[in-house]
N, C-alpha and C. Protein backbone atom coordinates (compact mmCIF):
# COMPACT_ATOMS: atom_id res chain seq x y z
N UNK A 1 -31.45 18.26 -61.54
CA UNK A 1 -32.02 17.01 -62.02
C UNK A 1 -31.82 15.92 -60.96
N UNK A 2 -33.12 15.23 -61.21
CA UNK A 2 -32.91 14.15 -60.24
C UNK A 2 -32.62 12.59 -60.25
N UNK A 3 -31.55 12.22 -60.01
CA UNK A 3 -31.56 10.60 -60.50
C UNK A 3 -31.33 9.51 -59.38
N UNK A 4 -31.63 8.67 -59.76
CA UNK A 4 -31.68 7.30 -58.99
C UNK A 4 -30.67 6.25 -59.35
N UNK A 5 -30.15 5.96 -58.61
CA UNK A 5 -29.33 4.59 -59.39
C UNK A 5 -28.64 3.73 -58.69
N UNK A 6 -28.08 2.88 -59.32
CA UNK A 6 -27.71 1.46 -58.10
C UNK A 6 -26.24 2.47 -57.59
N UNK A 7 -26.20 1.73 -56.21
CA UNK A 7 -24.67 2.10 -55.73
C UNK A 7 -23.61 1.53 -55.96
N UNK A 8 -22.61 2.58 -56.27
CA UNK A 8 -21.31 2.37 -56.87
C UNK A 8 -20.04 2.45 -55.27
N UNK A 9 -19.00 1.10 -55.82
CA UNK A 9 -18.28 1.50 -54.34
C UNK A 9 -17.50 2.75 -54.37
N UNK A 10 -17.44 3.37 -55.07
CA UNK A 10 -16.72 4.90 -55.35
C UNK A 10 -17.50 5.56 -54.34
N UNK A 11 -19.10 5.44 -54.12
CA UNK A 11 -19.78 6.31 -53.56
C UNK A 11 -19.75 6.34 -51.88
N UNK A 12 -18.90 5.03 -51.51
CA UNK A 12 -18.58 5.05 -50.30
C UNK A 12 -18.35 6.66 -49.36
N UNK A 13 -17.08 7.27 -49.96
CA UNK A 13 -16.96 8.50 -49.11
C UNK A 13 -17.65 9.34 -49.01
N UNK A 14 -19.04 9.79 -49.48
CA UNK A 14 -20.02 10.57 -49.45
C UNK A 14 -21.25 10.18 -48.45
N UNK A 15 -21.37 8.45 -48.50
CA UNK A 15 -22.02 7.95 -47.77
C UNK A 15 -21.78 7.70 -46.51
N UNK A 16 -20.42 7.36 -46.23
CA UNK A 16 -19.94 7.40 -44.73
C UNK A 16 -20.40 8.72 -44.38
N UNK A 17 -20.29 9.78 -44.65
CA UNK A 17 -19.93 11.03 -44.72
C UNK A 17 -21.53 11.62 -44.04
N UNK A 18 -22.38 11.22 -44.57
CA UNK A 18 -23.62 10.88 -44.45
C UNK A 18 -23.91 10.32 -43.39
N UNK A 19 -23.58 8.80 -43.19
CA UNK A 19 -23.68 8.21 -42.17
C UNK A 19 -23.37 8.64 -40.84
N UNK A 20 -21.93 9.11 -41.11
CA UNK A 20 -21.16 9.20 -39.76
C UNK A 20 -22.00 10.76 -39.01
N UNK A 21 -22.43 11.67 -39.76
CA UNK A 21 -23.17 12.39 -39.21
C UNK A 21 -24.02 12.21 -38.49
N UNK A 22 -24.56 11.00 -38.67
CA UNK A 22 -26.34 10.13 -37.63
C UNK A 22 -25.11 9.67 -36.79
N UNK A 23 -23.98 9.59 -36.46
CA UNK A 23 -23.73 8.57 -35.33
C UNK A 23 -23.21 9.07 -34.54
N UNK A 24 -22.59 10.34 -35.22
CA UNK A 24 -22.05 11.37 -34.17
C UNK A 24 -22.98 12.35 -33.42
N UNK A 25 -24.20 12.86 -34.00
CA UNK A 25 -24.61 14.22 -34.01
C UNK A 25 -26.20 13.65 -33.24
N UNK A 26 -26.30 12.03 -33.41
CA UNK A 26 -28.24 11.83 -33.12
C UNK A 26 -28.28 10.37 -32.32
N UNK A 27 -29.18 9.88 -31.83
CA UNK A 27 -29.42 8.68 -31.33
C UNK A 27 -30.69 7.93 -32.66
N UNK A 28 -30.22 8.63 -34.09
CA UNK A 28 -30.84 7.64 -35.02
C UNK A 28 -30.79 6.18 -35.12
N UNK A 29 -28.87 6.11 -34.98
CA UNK A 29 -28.49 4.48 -35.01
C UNK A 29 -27.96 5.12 -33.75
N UNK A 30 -27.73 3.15 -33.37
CA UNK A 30 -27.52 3.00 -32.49
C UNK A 30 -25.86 2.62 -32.23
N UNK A 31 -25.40 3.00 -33.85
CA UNK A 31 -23.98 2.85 -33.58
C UNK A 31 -23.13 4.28 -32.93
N UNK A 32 -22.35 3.65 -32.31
CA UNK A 32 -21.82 4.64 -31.34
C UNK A 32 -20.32 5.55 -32.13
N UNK A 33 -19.71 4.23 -32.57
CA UNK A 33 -18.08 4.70 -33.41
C UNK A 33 -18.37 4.67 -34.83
N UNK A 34 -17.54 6.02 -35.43
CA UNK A 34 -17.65 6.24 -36.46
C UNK A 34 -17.53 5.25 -37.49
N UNK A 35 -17.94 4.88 -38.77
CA UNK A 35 -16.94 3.87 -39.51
C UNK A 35 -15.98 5.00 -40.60
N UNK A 36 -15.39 4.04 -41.22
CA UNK A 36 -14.17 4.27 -42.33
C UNK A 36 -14.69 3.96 -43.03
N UNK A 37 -14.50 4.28 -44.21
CA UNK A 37 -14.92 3.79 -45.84
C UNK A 37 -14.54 2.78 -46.10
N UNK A 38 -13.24 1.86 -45.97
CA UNK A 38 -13.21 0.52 -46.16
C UNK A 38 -14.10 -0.20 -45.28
N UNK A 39 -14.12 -0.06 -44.27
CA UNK A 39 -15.63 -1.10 -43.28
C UNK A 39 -17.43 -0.45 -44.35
N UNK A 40 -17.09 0.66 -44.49
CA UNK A 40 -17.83 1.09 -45.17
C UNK A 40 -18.11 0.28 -46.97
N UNK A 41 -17.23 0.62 -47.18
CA UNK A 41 -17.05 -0.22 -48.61
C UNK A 41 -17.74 -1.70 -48.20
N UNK A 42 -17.24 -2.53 -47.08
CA UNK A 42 -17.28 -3.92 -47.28
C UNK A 42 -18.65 -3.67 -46.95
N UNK A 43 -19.26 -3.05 -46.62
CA UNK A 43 -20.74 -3.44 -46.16
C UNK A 43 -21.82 -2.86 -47.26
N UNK A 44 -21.13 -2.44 -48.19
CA UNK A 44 -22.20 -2.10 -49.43
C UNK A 44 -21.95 -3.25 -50.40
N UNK A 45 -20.64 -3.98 -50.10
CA UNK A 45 -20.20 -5.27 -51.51
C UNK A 45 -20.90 -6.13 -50.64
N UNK A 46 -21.38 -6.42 -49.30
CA UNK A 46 -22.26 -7.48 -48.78
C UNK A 46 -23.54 -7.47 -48.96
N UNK A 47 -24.01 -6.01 -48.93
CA UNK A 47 -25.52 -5.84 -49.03
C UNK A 47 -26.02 -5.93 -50.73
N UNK A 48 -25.17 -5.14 -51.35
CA UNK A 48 -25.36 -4.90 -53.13
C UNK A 48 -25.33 -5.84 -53.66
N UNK A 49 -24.57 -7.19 -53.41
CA UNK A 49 -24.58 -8.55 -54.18
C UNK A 49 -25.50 -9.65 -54.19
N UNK A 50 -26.45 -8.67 -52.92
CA UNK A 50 -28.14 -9.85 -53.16
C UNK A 50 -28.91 -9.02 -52.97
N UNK A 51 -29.04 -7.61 -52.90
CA UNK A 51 -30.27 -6.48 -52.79
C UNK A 51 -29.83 -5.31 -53.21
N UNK A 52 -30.90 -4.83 -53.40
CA UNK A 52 -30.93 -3.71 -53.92
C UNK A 52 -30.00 -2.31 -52.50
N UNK A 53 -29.23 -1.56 -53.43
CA UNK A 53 -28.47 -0.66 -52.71
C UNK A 53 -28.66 0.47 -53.49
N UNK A 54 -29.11 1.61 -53.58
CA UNK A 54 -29.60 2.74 -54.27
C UNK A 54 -29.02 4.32 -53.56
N UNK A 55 -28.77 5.12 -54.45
CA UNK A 55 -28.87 6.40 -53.84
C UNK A 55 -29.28 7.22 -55.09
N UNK A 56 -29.84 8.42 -54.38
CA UNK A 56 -30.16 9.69 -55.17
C UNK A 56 -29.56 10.48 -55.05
N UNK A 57 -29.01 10.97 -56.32
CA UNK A 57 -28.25 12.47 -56.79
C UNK A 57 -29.14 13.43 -57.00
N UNK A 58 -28.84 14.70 -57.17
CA UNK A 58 -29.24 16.09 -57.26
C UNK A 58 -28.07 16.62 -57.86
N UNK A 59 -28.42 16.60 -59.31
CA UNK A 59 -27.54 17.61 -59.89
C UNK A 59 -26.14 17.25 -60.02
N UNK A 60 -25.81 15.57 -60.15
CA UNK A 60 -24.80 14.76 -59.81
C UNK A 60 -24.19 14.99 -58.26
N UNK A 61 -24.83 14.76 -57.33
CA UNK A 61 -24.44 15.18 -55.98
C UNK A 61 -25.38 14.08 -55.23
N UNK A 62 -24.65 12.99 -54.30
CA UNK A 62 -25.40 12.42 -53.45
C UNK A 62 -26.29 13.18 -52.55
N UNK A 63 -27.54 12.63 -52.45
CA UNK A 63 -28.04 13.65 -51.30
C UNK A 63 -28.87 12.57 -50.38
N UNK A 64 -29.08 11.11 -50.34
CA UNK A 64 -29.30 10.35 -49.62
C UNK A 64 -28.94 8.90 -50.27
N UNK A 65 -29.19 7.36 -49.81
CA UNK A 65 -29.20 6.40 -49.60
C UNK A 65 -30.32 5.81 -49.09
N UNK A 66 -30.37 4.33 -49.98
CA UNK A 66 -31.47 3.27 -49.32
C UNK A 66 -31.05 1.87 -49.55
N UNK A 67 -31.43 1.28 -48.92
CA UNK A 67 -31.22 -0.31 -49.33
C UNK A 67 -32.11 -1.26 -48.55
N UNK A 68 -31.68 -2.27 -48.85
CA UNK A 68 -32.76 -3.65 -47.75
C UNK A 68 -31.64 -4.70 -47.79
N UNK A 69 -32.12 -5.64 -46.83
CA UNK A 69 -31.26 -6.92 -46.42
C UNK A 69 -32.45 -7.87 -45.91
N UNK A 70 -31.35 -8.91 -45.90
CA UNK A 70 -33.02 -10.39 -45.55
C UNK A 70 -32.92 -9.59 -44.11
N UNK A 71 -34.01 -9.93 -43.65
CA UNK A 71 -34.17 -9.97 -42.45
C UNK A 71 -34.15 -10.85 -41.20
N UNK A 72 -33.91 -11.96 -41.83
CA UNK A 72 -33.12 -13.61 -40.80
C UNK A 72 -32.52 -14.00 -42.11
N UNK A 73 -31.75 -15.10 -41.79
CA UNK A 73 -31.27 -16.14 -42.52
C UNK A 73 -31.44 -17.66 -42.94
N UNK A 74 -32.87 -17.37 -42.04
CA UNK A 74 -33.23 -18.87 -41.75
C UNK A 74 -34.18 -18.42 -43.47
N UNK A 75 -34.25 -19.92 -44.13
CA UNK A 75 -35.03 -19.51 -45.39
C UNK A 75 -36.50 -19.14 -45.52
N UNK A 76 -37.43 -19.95 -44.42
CA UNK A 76 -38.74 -19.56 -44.55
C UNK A 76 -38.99 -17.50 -44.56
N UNK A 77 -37.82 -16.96 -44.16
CA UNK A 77 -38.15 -15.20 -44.23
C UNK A 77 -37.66 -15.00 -45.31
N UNK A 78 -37.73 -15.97 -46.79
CA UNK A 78 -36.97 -15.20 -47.79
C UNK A 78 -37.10 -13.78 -48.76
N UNK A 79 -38.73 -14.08 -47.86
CA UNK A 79 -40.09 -13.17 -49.08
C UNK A 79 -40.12 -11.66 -48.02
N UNK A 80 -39.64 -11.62 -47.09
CA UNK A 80 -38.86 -9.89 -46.24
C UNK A 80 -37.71 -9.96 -46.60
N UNK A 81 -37.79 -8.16 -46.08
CA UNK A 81 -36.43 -7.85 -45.94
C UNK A 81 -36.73 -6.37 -44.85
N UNK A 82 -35.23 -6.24 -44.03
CA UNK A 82 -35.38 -5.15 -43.39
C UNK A 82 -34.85 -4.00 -44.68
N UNK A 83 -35.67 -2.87 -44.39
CA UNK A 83 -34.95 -1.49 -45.06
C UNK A 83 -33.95 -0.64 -44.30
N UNK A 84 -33.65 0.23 -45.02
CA UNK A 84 -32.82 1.33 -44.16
C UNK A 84 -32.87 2.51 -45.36
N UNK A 85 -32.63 3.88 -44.39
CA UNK A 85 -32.49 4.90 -45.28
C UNK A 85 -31.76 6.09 -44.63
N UNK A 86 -31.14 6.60 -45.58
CA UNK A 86 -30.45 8.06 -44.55
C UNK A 86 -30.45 9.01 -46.27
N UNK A 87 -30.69 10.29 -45.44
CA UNK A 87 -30.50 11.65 -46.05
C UNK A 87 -29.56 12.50 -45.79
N UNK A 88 -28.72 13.21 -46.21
CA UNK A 88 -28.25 14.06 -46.27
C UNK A 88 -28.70 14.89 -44.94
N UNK A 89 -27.96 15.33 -43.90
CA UNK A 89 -28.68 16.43 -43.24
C UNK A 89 -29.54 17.54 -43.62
N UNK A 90 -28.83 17.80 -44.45
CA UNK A 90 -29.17 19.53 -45.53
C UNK A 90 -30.73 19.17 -46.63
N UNK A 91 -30.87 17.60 -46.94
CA UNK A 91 -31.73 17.15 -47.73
C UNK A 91 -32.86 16.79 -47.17
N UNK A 92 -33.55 16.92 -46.31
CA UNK A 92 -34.72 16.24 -45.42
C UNK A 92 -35.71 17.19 -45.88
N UNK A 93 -36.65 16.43 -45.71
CA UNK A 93 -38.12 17.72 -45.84
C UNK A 93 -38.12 17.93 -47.60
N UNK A 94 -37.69 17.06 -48.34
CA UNK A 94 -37.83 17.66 -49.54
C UNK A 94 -38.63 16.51 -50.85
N UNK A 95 -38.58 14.98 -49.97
CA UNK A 95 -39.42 14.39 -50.95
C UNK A 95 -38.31 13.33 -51.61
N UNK A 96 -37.41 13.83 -51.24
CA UNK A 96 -36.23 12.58 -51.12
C UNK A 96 -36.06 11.01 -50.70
N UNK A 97 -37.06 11.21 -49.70
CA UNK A 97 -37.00 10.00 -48.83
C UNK A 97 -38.29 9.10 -49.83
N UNK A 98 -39.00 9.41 -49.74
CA UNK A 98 -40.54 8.69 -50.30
C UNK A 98 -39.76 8.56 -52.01
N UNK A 99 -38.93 8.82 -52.52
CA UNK A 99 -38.50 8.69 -53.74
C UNK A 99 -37.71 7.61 -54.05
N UNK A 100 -36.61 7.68 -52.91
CA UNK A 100 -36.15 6.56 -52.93
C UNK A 100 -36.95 5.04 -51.92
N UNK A 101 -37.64 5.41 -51.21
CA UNK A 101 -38.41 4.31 -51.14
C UNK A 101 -39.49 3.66 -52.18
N UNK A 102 -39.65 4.53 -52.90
CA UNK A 102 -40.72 3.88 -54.12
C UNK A 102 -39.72 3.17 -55.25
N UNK A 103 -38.57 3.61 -54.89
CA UNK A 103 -37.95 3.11 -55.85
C UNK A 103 -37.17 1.92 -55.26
N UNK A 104 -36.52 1.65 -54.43
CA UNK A 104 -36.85 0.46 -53.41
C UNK A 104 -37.98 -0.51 -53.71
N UNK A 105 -39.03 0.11 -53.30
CA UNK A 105 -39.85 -0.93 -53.06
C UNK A 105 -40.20 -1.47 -54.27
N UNK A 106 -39.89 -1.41 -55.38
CA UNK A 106 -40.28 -1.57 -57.07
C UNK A 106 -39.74 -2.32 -57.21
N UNK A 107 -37.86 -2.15 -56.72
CA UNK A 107 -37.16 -3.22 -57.13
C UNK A 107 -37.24 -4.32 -55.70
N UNK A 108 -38.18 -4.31 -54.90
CA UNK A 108 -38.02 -5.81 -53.87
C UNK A 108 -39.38 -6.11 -54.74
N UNK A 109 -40.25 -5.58 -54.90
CA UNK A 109 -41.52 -6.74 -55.82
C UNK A 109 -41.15 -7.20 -57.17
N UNK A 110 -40.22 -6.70 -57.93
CA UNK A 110 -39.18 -7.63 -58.50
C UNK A 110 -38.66 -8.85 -58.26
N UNK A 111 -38.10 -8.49 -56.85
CA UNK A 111 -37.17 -9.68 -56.17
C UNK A 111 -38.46 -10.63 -55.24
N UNK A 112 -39.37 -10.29 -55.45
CA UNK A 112 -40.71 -11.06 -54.75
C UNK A 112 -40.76 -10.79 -53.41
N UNK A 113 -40.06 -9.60 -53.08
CA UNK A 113 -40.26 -9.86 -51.36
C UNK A 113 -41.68 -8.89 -51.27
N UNK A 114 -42.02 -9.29 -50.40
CA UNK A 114 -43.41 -9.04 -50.10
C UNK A 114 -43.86 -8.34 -48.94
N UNK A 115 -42.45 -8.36 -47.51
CA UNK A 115 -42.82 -7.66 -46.07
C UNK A 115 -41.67 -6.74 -45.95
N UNK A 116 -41.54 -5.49 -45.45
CA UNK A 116 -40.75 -4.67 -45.63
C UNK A 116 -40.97 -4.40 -44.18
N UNK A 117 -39.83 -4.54 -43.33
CA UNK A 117 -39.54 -3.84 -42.13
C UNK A 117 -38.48 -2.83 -41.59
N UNK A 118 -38.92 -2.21 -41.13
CA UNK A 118 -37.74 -1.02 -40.47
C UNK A 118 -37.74 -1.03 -38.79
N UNK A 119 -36.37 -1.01 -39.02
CA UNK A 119 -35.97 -0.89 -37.24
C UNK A 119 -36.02 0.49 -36.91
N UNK A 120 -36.48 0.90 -36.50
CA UNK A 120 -36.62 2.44 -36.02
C UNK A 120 -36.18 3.37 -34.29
N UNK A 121 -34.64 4.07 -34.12
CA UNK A 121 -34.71 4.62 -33.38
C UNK A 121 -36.25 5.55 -32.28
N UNK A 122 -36.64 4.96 -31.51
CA UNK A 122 -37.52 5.86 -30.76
C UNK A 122 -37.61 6.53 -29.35
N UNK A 123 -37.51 7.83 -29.68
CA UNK A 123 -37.48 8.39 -27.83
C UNK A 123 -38.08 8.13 -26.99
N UNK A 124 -37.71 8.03 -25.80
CA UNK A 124 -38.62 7.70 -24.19
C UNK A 124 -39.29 9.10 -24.38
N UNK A 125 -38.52 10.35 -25.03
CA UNK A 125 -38.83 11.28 -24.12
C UNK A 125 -38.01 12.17 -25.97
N UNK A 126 -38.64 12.88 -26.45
CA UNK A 126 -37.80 14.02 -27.74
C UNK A 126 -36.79 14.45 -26.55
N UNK A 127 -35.63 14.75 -27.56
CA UNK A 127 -34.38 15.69 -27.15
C UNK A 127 -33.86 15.89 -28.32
N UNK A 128 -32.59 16.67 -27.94
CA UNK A 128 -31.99 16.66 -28.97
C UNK A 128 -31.38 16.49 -29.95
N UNK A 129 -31.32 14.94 -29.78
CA UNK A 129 -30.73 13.87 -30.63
C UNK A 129 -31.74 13.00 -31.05
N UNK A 130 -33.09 12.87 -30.75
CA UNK A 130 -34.27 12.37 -31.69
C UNK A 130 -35.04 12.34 -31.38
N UNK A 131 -36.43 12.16 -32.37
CA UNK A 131 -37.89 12.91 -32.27
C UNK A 131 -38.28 11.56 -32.93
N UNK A 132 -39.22 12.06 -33.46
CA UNK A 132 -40.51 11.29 -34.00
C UNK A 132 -40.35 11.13 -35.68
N UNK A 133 -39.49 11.93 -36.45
CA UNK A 133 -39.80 11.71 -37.77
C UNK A 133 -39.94 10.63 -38.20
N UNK A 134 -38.67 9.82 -38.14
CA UNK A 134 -38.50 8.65 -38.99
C UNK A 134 -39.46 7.89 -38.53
N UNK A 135 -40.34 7.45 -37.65
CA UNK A 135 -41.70 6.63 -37.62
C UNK A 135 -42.57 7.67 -38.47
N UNK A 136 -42.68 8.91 -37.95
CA UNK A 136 -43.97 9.51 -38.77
C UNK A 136 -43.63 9.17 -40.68
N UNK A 137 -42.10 9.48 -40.67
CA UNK A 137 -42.04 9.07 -42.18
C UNK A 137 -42.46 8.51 -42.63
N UNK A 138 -41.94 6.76 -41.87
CA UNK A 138 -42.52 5.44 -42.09
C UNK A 138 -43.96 5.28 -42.22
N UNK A 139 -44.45 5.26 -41.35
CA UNK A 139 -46.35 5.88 -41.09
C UNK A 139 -46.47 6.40 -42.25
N UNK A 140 -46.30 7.83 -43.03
CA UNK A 140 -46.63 8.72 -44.17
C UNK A 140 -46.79 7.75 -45.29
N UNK A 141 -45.70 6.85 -45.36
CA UNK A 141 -45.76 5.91 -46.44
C UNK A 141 -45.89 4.53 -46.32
N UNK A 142 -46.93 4.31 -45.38
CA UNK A 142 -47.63 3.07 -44.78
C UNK A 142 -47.19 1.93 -44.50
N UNK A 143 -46.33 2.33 -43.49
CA UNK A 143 -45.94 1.25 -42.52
C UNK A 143 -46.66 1.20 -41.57
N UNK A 144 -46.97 0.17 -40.54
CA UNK A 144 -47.49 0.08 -39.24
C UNK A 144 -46.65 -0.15 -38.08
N UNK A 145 -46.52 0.31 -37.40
CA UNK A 145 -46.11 0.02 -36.11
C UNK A 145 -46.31 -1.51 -35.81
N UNK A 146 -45.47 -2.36 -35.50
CA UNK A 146 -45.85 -3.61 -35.01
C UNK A 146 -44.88 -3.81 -33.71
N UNK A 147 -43.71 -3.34 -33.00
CA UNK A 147 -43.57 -4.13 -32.14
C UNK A 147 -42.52 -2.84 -31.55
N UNK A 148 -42.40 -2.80 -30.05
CA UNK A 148 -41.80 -2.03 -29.22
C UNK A 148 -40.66 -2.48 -28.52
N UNK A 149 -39.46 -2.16 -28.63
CA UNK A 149 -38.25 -2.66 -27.39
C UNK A 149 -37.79 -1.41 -26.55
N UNK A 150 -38.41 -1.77 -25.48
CA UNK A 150 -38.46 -0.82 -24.37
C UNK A 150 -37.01 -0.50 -23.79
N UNK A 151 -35.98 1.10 -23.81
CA UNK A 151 -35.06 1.15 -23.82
C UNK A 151 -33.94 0.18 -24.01
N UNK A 152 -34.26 0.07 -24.94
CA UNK A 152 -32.64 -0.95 -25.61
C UNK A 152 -31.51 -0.49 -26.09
N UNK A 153 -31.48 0.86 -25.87
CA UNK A 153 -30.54 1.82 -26.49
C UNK A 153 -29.91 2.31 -25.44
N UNK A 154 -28.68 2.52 -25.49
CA UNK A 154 -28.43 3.66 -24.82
C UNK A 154 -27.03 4.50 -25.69
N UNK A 155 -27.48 5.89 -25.53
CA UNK A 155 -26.55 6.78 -26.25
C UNK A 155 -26.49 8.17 -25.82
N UNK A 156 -25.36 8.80 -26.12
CA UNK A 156 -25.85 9.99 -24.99
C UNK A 156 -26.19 10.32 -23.92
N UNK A 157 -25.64 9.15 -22.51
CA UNK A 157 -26.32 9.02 -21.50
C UNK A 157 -27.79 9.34 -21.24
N UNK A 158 -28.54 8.02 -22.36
CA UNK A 158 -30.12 8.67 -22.44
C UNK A 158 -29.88 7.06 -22.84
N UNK A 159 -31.20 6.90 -22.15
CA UNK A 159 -31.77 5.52 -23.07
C UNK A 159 -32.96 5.58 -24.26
N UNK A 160 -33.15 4.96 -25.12
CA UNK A 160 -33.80 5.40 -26.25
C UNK A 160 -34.53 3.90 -26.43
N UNK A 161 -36.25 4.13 -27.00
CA UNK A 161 -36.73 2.69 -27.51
C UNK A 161 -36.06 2.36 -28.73
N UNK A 162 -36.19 1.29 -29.05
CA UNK A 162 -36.35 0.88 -30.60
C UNK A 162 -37.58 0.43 -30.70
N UNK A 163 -38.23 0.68 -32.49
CA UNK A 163 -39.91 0.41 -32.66
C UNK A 163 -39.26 -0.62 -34.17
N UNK A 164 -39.98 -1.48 -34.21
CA UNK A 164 -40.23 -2.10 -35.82
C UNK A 164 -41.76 -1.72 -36.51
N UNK A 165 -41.45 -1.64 -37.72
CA UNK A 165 -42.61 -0.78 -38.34
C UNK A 165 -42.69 -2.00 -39.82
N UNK A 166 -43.82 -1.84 -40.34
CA UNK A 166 -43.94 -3.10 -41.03
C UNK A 166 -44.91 -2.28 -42.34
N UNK A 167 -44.35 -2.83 -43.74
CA UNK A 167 -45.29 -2.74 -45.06
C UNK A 167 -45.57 -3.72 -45.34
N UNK A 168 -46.35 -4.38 -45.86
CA UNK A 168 -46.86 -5.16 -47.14
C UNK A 168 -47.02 -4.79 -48.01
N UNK A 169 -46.08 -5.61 -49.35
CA UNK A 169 -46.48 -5.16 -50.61
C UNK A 169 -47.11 -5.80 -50.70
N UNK A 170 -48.03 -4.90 -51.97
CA UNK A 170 -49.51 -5.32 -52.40
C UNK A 170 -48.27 -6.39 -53.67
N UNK A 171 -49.27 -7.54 -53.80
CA UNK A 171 -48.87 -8.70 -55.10
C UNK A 171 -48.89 -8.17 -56.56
């Protein structure tokens, strides 16, 4: 069975757990050092207390994460927000991702936001630490490509782009 639901700080150690796999194993993020569940913890009681913070179970079992944050602080951007999402390694390819983004995006046209952006790891060049999905994802569920930062990364003695990718919710 499949459920959705707001995040609990209990769920921290599953989610690091999650996380720390993209930071060790990929040039997804661009964070380099692992976190801990308390840095971990504090950054779900910062994000959860003005946006939406979500994960999906399988069978009472985390198997990914999503959330959003403003995307400036200045007030005229109150009506965006950036997203983020991670899966489970073992969980990809299964319909997970587009699930919890619909369910995301339900609860920001709630909250009236209206522009949904993602920062997106992108290769100069595929290897073995990252490809193309997470834009094609984004793309699948209609984002656009809007803006390129030409190696701004570096990880893995490799430099890597970053892309921003952009939705509009419909009103």
């Amino acid at each position: 069975m499949i459920e959705i639901r707001n995040v609990k700080l209990d769920d921290a150690k599953e989610l690091v757990d999650i996380y720390n796999y993209y930071i060790e194993n990929t040039a997804i993020t661009f964070e380099i050092d692992k976190l801990g569940i308390t840095e971990f913890k504090d950054r779900i009681k910062e994000i959860s207390a003005k946006f939406p913070y979500i994960v999906l179970l399988e069978d009472g079992i985390i198997k990914g994460y999503a959330y959003s944050h403003e995307l400036n602080k200045r007030e005229a951007y109150r009506f965006s927000n950036e997203v983020t999402i991670y899966l489970d390694k073992d969980s990809l390819k299964k319909g997970y991702g587009k699930l919890l983004y619909n369910e995301l995006e339900k609860r920001l046209k709630e909250k009236e936001i209206r522009n949904l952006y993602a920062c997106i790891a992108s290769p100069v060049a595929i290897d073995k630490y990252l490809n193309n999905n997470s834009e094609e994802f984004h793309e699948h569920l209609g984002y656009k490509r809007n803006g390129l930062f030409t190696k701004c990364g570096y990880k893995f003695n490799t430099w890597y782009n970053m892309i921003w990718m952009e939705k509009l919710l419909e009103k």
